[in-house]
N, C-alpha and C. Protein backbone atom coordinates (compact mmCIF):
# COMPACT_ATOMS: atom_id res chain seq x y z
N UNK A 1 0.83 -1.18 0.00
CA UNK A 1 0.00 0.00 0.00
C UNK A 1 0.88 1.25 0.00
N UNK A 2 0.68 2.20 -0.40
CA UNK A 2 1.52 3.40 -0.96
C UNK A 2 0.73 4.09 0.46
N UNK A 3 1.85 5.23 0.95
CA UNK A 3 1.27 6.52 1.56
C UNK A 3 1.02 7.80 1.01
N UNK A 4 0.82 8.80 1.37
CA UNK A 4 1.03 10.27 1.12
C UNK A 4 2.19 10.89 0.14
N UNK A 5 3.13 10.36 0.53
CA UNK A 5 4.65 10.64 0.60
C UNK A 5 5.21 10.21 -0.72
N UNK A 6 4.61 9.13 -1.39
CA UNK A 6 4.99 8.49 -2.88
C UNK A 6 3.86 9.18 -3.70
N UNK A 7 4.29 9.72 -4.81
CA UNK A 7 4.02 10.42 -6.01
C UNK A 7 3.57 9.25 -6.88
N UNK A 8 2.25 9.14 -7.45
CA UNK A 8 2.14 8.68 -8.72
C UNK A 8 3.01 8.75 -9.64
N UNK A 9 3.52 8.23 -10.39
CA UNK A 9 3.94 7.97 -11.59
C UNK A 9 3.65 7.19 -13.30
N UNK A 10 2.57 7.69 -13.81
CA UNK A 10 2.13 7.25 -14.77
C UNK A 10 2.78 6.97 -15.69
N UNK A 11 4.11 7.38 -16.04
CA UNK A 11 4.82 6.91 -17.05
C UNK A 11 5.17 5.55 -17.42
N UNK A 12 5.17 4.20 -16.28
CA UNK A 12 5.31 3.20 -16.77
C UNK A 12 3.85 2.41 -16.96
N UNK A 13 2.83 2.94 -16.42
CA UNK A 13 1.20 2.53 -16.38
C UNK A 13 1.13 1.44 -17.78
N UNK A 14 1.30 0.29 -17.88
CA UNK A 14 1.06 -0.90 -19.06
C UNK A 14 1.91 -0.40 -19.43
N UNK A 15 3.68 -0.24 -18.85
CA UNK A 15 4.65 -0.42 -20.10
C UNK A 15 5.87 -0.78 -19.03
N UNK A 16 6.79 -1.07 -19.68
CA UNK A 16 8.16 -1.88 -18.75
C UNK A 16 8.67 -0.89 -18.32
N UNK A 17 9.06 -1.02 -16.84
CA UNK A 17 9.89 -0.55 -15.81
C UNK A 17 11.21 -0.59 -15.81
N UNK A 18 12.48 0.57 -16.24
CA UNK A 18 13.46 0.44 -16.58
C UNK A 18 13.66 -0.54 -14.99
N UNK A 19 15.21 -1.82 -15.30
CA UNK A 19 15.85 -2.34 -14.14
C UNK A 19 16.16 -1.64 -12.77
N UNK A 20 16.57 -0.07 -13.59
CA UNK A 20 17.16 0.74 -12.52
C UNK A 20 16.60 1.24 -11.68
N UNK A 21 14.96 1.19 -12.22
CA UNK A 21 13.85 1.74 -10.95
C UNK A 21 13.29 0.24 -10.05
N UNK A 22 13.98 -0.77 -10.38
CA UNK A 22 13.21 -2.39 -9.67
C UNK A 22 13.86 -2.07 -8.42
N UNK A 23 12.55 -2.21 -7.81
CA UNK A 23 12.66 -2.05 -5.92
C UNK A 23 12.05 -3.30 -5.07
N UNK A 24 11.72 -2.93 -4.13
CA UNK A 24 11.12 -3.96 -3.27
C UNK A 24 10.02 -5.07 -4.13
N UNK A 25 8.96 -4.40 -4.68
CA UNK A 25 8.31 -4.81 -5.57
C UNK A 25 8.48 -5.79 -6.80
N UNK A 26 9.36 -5.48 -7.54
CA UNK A 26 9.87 -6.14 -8.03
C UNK A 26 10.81 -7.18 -7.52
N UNK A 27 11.56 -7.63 -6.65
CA UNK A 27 12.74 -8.32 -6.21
C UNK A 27 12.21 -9.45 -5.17
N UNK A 28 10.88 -9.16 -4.07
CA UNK A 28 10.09 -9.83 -3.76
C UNK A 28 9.17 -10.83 -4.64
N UNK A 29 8.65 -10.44 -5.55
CA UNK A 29 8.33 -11.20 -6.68
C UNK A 29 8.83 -11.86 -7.46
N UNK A 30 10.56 -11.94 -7.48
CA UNK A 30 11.18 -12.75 -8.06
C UNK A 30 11.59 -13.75 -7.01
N UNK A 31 11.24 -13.36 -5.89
CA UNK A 31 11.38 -14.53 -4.70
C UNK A 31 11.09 -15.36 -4.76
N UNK A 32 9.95 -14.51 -4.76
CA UNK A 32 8.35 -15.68 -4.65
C UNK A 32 8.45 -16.70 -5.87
N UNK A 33 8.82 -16.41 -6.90
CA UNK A 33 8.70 -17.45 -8.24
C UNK A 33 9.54 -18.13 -8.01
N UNK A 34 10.66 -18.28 -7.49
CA UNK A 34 11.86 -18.61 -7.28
C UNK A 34 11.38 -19.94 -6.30
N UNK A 35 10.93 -19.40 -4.70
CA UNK A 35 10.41 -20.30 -4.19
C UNK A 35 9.33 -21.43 -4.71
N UNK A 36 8.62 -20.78 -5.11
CA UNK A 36 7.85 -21.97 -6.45
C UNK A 36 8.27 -22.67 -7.08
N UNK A 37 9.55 -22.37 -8.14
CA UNK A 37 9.91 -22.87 -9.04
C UNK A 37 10.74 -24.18 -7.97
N UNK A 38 10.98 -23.67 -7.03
CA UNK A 38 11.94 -24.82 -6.72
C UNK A 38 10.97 -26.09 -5.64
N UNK A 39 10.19 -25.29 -5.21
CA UNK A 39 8.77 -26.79 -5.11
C UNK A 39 7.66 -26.99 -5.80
N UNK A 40 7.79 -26.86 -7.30
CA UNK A 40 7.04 -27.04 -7.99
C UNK A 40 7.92 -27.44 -9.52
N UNK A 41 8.86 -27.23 -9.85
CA UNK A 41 9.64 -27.57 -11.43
C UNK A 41 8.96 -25.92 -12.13
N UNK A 42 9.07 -25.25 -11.62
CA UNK A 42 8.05 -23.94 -12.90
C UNK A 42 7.46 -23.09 -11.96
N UNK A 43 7.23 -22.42 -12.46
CA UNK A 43 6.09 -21.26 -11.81
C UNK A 43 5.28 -21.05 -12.88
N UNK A 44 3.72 -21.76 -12.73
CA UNK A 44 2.76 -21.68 -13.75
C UNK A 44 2.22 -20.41 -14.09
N UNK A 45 1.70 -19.70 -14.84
CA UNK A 45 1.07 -18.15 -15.10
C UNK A 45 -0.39 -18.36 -14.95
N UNK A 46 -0.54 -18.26 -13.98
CA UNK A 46 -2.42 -18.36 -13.74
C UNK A 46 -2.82 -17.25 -12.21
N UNK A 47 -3.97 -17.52 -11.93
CA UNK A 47 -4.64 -17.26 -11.23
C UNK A 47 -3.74 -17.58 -9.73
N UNK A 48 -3.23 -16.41 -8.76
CA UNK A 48 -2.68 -17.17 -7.77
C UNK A 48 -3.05 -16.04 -6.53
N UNK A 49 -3.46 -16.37 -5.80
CA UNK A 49 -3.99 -15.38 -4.63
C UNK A 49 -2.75 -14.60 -3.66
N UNK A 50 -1.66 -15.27 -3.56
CA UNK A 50 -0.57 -14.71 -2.88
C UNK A 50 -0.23 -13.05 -3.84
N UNK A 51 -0.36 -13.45 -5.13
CA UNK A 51 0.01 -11.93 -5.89
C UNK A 51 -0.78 -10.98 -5.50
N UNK A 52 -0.49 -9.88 -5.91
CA UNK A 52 -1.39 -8.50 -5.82
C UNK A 52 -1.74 -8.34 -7.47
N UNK A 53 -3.25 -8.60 -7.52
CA UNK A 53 -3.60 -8.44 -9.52
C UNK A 53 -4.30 -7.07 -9.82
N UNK A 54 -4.27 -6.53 -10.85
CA UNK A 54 -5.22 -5.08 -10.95
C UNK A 54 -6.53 -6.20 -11.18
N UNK A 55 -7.02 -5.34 -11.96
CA UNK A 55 -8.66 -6.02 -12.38
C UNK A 55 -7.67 -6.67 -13.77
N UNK A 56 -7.45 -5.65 -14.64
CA UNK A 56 -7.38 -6.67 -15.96
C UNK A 56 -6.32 -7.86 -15.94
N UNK A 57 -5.15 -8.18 -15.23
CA UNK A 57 -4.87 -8.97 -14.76
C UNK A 57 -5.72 -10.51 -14.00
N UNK A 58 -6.59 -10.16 -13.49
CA UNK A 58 -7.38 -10.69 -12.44
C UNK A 58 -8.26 -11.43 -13.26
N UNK A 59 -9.17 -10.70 -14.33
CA UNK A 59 -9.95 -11.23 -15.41
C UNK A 59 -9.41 -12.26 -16.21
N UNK A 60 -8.07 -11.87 -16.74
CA UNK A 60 -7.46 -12.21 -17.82
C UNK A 60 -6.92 -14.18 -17.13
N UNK A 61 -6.06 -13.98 -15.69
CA UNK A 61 -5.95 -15.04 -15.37
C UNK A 61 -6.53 -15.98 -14.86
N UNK A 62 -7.76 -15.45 -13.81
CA UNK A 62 -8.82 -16.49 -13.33
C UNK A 62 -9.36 -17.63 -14.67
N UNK A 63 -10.02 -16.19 -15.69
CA UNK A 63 -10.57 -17.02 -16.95
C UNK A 63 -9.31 -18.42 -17.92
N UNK A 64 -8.66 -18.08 -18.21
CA UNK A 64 -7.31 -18.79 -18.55
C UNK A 64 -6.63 -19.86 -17.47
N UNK A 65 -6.22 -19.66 -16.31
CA UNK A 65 -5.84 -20.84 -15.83
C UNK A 65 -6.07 -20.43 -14.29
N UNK A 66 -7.18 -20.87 -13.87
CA UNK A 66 -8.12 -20.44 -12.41
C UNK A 66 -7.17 -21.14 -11.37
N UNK A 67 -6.39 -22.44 -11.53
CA UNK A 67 -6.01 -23.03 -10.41
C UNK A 67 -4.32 -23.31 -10.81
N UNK A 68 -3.49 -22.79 -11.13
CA UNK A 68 -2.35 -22.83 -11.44
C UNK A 68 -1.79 -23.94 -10.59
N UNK A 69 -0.69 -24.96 -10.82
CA UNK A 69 0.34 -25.26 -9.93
C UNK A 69 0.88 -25.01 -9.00
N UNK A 70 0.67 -25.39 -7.69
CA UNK A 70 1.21 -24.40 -6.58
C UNK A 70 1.63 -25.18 -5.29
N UNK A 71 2.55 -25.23 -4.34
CA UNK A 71 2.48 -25.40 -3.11
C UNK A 71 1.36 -25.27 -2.41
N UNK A 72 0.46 -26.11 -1.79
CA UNK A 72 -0.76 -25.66 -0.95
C UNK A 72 -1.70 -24.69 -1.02
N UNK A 73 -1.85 -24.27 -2.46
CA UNK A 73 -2.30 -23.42 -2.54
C UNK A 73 -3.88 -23.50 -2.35
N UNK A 74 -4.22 -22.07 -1.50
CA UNK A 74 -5.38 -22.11 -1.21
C UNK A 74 -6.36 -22.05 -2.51
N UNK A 75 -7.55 -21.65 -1.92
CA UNK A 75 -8.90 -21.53 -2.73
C UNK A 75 -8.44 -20.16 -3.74
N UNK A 76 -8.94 -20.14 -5.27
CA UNK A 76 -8.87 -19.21 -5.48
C UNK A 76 -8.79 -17.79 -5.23
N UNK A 77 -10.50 -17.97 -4.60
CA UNK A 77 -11.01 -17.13 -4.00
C UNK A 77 -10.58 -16.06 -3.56
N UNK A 78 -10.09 -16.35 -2.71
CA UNK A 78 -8.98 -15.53 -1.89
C UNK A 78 -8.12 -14.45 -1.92
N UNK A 79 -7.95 -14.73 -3.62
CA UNK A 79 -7.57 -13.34 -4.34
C UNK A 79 -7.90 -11.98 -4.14
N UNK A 80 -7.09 -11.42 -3.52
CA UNK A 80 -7.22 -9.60 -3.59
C UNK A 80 -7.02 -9.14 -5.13
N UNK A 81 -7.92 -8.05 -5.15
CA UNK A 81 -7.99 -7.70 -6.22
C UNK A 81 -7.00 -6.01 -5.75
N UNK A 82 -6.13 -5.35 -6.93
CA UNK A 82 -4.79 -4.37 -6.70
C UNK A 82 -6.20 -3.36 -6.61
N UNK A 83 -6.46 -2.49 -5.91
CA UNK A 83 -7.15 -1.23 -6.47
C UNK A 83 -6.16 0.03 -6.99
N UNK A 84 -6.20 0.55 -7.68
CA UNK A 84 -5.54 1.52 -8.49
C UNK A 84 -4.77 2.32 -7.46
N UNK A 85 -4.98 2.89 -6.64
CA UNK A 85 -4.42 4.00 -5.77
C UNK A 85 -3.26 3.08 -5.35
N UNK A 86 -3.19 2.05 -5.26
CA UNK A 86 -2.05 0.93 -5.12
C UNK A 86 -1.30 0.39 -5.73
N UNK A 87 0.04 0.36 -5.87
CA UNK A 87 0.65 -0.28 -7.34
C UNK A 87 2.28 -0.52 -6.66
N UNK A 88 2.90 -0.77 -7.57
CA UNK A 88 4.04 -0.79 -7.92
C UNK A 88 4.97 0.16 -7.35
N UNK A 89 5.72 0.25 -5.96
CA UNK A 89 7.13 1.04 -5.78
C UNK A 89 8.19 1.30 -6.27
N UNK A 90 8.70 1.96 -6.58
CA UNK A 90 9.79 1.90 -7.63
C UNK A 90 10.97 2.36 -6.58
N UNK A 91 12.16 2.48 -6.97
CA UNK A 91 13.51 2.92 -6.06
C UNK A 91 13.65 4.33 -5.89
N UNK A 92 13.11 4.80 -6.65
CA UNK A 92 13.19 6.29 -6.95
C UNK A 92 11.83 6.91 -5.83
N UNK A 93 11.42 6.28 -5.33
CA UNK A 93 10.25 6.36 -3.91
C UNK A 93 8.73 6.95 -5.06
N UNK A 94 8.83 6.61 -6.13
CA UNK A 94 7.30 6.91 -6.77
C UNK A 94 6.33 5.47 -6.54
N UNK A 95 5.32 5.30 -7.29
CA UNK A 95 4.62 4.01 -7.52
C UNK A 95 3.89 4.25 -8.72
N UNK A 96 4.15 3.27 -9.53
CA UNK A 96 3.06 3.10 -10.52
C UNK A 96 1.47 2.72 -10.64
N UNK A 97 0.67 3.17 -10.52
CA UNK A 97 -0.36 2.68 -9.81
C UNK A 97 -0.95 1.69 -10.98
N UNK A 98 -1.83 0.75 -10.74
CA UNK A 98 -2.34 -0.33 -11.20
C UNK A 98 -1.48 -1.35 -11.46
N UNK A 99 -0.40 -1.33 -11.01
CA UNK A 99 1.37 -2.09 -11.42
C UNK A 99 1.21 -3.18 -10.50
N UNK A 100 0.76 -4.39 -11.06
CA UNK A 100 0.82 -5.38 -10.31
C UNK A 100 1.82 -6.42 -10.18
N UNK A 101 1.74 -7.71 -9.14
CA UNK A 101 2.87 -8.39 -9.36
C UNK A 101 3.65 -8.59 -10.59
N UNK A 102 1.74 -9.07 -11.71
CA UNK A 102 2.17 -9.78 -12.65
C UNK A 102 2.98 -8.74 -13.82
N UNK A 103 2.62 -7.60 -13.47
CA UNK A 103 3.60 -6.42 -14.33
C UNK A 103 4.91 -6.57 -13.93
N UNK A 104 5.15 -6.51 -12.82
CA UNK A 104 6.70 -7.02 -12.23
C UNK A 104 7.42 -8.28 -12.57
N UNK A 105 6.33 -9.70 -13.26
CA UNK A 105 6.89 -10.19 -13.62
C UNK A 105 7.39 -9.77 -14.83
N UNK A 106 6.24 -9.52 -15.69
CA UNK A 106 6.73 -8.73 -17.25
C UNK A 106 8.09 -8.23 -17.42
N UNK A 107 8.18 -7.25 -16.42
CA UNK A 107 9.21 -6.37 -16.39
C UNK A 107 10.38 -7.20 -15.97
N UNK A 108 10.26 -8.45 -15.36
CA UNK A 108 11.41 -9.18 -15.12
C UNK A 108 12.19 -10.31 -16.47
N UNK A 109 10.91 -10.53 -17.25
CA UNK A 109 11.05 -11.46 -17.96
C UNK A 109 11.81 -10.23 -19.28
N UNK A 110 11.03 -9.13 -19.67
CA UNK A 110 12.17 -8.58 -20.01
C UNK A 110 13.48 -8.12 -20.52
N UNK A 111 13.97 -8.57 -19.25
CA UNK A 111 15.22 -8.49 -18.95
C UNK A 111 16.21 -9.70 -18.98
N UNK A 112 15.29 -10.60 -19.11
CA UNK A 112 16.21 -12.15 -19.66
C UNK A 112 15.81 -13.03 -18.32
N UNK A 113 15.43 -13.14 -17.71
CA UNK A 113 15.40 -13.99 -16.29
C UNK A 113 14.74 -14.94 -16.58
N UNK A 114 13.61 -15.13 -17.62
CA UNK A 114 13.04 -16.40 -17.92
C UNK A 114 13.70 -16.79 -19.20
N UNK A 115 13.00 -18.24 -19.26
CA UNK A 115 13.77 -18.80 -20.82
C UNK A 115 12.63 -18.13 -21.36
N UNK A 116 11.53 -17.68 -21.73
CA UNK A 116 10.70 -17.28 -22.51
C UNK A 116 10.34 -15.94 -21.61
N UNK A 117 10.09 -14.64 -22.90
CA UNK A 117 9.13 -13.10 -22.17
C UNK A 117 7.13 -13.11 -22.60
N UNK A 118 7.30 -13.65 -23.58
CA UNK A 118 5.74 -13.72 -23.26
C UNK A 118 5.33 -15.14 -23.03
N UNK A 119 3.89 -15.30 -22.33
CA UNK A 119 3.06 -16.18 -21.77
C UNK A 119 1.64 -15.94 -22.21
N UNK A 120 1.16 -17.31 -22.07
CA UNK A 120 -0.58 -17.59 -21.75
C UNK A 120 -0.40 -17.95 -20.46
N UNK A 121 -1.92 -17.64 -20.12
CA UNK A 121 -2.32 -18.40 -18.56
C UNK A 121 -1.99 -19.98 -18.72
N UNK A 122 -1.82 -20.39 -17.65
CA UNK A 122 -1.05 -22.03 -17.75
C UNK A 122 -0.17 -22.55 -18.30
N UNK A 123 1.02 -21.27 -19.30
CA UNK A 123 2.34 -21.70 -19.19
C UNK A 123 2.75 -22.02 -17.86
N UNK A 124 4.15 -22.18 -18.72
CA UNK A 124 5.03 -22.95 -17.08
C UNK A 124 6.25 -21.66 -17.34
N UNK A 125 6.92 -20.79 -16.70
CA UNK A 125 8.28 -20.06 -16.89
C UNK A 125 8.99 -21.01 -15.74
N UNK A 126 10.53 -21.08 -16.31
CA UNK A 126 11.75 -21.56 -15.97
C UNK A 126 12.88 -20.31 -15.68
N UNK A 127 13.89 -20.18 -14.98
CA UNK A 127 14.66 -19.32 -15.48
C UNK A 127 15.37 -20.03 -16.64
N UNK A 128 16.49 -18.78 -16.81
CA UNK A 128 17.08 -18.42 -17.74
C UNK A 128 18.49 -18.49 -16.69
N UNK A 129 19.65 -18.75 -17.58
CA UNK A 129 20.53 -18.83 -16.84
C UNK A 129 21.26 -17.27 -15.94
N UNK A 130 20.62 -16.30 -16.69
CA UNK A 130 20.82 -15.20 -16.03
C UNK A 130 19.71 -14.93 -15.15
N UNK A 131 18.43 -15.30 -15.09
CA UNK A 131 17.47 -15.44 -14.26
C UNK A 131 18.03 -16.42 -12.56
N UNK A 132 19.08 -17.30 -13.02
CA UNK A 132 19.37 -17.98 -11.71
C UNK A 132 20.59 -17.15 -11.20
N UNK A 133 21.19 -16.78 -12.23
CA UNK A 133 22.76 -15.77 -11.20
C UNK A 133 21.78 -14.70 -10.47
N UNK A 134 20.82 -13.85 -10.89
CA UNK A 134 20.11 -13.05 -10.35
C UNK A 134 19.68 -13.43 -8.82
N UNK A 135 18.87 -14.38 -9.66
CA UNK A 135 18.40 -15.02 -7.87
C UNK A 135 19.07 -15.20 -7.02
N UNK A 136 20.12 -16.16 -6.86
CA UNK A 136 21.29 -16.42 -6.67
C UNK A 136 21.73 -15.21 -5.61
N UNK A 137 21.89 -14.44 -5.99
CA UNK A 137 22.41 -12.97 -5.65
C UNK A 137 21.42 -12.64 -4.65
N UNK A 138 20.24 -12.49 -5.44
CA UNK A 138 19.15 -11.94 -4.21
C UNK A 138 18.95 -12.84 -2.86
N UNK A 139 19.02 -14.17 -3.24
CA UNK A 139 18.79 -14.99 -1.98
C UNK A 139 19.77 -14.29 -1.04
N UNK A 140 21.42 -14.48 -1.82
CA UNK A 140 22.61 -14.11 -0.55
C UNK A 140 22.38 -12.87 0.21
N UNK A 141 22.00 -11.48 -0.26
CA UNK A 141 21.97 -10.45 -0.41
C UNK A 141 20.91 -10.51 0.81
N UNK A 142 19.93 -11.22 0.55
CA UNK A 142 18.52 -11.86 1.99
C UNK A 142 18.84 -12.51 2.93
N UNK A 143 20.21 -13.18 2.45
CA UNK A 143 20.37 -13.71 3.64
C UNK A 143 21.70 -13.28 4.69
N UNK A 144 21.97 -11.99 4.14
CA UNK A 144 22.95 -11.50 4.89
C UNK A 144 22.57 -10.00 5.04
N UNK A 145 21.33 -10.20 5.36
CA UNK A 145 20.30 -9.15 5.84
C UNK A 145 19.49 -8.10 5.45
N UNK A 146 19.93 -8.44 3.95
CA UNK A 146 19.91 -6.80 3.37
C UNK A 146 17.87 -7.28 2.73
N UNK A 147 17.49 -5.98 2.76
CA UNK A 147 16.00 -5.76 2.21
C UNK A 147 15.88 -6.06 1.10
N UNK A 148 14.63 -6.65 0.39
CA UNK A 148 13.95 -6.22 -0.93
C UNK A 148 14.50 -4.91 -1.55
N UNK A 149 13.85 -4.08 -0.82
CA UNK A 149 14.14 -2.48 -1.58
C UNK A 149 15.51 -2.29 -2.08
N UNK A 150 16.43 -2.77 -1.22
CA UNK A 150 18.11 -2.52 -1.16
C UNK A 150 18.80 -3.06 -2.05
N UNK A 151 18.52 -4.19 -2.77
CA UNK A 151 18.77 -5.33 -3.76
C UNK A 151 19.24 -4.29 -4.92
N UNK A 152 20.06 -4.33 -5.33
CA UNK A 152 20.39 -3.95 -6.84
C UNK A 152 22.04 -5.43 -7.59
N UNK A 153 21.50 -4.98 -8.81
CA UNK A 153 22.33 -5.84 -9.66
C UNK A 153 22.58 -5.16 -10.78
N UNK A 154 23.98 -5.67 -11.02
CA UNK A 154 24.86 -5.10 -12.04
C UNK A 154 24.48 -5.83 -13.31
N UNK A 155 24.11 -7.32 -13.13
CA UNK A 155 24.01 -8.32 -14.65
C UNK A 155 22.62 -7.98 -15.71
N UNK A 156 21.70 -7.01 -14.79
CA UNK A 156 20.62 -6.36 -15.72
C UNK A 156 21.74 -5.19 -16.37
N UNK A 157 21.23 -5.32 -17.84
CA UNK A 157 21.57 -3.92 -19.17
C UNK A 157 21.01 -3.23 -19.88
N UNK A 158 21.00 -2.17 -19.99
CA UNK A 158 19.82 -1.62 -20.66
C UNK A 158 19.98 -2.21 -22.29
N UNK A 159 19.40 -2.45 -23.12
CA UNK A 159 19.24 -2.74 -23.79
C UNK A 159 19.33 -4.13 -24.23
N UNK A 160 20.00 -5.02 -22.94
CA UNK A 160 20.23 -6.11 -23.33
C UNK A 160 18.83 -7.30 -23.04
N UNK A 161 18.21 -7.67 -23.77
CA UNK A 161 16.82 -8.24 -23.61
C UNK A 161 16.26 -9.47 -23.79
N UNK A 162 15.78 -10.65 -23.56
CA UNK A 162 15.81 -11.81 -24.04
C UNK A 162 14.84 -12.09 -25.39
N UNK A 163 15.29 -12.53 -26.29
CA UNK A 163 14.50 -12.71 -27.51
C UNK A 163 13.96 -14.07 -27.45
């Protein structure tokens, strides 16, 4: 949830988030897939209640793949839906509003971290071998105390992108 104090930022609203603004938001969400991927073989693209979804997100995945692959995963249901005034933090202390997990994944895939950047509901994403040095990094980086927000990496490039 955003306060007072963070500025909207509409400029990335449905479009990719340069690396250099990926903050808490982003880096938590590559956790989370991470943790999946490794008790599950994949992190499926569906419907998953732990994310934060806008509406068109929310529509798009329930209808397409309602019960994804998951660790224990609960009832659909359960799903919070993002309301707009809520979104996406960036490093630069703005938020994108309507910027949901699954935009954070976008914005991760990207950047090369999966073997594939676009999806249907009920693909499966894998990393990418630069997707695991990443992680890799973030786990250590977590586990020698440092925050989500604090996380930065040198192996993201601007221009360098996975085809």
């Amino acid at each position: 949830m955003t306060d007072n104090t963070r500025a909207a930022d509409d400029t990335y609203r449905h479009k990719l988030v340069p690396h250099n603004l990926f903050s808490g938001d982003h880096w938590s969400m590559l956790a989370y897939v991470e943790t999946v991927m490794v008790e599950t073989g994949g992190f499926q693209i569906g419907l998953d209640h732990r994310t934060r979804m806008s509406r068109r997100n929310f529509r798009v995945l329930a209808e397409g793949c309602p019960r994804p692959k998951r660790p224990r995963t609960l009832k659909p249901s359960r799903a919070v839906i993002l309301e707009p005034r809520n979104g996406t933090i960036l490093s630069n202390n703005t938020f994108v509003p309507s910027h949901d997990d699954w935009d954070c994944l976008a914005d991760l895939a990207h950047y090369g971290l999966f073997t594939q950047t676009t999806w249907e509901p009920g693909d499966i994403l894998h990393f990418s071998p630069l997707g695991v040095k990443v992680a890799a990094d973030l786990r250590e980086w977590k586990q020698n105390g440092g925050s989500f927000s604090g996380f930065h990496t040198d192996l993201l490039k601007d221009g360098e992108v996975a085809v």
